[in-house]
Protein backbone atom coordinates (compact mmCIF):
# COMPACT_ATOMS: atom_id res chain seq x y z
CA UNK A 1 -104.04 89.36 -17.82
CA UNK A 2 -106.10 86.42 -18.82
CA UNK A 3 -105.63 83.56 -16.56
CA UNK A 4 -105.85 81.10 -19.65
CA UNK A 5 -103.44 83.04 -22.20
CA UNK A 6 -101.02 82.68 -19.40
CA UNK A 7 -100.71 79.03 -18.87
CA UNK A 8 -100.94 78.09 -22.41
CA UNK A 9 -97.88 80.32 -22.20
CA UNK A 10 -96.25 79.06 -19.67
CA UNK A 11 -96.82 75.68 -20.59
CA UNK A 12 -95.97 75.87 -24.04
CA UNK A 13 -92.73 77.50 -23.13
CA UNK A 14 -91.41 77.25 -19.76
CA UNK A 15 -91.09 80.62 -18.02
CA UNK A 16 -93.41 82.45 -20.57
CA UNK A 17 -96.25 83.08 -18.73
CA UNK A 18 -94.01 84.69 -16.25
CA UNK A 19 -92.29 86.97 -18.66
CA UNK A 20 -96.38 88.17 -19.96
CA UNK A 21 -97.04 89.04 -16.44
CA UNK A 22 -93.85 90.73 -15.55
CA UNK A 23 -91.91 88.70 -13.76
CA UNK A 24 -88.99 88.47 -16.02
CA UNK A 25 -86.83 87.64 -13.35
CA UNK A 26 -88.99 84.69 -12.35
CA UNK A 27 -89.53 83.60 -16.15
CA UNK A 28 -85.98 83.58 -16.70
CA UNK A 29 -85.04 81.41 -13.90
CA UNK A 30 -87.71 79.22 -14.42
CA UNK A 31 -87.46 78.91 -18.27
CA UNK A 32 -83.33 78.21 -17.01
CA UNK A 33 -84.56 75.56 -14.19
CA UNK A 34 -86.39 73.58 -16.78
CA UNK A 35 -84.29 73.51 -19.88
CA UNK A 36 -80.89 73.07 -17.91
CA UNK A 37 -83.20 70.32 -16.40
CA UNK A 38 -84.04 68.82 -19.73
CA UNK A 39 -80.31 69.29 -20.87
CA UNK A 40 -78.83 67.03 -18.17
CA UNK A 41 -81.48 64.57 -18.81
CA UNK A 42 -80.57 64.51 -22.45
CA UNK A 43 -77.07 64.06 -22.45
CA UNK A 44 -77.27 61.45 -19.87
CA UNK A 45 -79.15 59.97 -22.40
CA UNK A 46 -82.74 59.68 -20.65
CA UNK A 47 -86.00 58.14 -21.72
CA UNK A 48 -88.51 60.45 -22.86
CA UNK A 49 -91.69 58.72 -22.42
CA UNK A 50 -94.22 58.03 -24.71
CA UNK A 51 -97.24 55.39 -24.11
CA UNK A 52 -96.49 52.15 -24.46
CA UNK A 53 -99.70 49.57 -25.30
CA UNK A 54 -100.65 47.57 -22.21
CA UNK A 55 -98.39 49.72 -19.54
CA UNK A 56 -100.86 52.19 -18.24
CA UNK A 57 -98.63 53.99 -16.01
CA UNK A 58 -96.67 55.44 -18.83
CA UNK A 59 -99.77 57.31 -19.82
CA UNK A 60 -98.80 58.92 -16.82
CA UNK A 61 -94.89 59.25 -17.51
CA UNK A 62 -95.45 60.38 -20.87
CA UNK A 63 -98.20 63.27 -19.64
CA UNK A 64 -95.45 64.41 -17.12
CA UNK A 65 -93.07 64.83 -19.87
CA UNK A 66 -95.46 66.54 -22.03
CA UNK A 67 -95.72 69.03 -19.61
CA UNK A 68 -92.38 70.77 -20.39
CA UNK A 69 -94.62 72.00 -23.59
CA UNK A 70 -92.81 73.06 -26.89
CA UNK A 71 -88.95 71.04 -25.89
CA UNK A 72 -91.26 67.65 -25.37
CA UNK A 73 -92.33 67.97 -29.25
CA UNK A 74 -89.25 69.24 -30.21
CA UNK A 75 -87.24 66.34 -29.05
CA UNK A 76 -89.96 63.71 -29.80
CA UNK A 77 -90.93 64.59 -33.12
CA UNK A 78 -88.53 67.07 -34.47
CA UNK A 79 -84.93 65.43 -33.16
CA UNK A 80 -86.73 62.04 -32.78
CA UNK A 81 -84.84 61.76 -29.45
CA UNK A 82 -84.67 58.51 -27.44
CA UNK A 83 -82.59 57.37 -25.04
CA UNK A 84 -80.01 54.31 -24.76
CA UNK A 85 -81.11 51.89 -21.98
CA UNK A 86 -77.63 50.61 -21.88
CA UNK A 87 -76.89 53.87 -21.27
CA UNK A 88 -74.64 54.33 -17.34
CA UNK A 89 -77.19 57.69 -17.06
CA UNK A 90 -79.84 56.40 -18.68
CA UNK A 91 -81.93 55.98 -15.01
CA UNK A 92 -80.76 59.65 -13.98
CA UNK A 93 -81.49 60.98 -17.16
CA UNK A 94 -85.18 60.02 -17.20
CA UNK A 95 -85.46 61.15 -13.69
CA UNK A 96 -84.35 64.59 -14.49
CA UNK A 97 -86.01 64.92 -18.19
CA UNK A 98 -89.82 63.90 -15.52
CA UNK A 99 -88.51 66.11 -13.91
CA UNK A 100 -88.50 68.83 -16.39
CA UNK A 101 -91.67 68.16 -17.39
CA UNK A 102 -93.63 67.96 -13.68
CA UNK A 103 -91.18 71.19 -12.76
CA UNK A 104 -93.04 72.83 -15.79
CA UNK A 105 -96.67 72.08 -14.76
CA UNK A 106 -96.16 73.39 -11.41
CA UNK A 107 -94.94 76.81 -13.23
CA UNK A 108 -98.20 76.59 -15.54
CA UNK A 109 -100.62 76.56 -12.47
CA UNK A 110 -97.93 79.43 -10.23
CA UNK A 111 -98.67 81.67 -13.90
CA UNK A 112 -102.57 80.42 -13.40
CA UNK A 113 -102.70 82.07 -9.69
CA UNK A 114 -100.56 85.52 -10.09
CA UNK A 115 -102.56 85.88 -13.11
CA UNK A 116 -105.52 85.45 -11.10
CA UNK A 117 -104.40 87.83 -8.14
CA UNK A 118 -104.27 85.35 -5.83
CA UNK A 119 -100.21 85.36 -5.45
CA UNK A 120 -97.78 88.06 -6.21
């Protein structure tokens, strides 16, 4: 399979480019890890980053975030998600919604090498 077709897969939705090579096992867990991820971050009422003039290290925050793919612009722009700041979670809940997003990226490049052949 093409190396590229599978990351824009897998990052667009988490565990995708697994499922196009075959590992639907692997895809599903993933695609679980992530959202589940995302989920706690949500309802503990997380930031989900976006860049902020003058603070350059939430370009990248917000990059991180972005990585998750499709739920990032789903929750930005589509739900128009943000979290509370007075929230008791609110710390926790940005850690694990990062989270999400990093966990992704690391899924995008694994998809990048088995397509590749150089990891089963």
């Amino acid at each position: 399979m093409n190396p590229y077709a599978a990351a824009v897969a897998a990052w667009l939705v988490p565990g995708a480019g697994h499922l196009l090579l075959g590992r639907r096992a692997r895809g599903v867990l993933f695609c679980a890890l992530v959202l589940i991820s995302l989920a706690i971050g949500c309802k503990l009422h997380g930031n989900l980053y976006q860049v902020v003039p003058g603070q350059p290290l939430t370009w990248l925050a917000t990059f991180g975030t972005m990585g998750m793919g499709l739920p990032y612009f789903a929750l930005r722009y589509g739900l128009d998600y943000r979290g509370e700041v007075v929230a008791a979670g609110y710390e926790y809940g940005t850690a694990f919604i990062l989270t999400a997003g990093l966990m992704n990226l690391l899924l995008v490049l694994d998809a990048w090498d088995i397509a590749l052949g150089k990891k089963e």
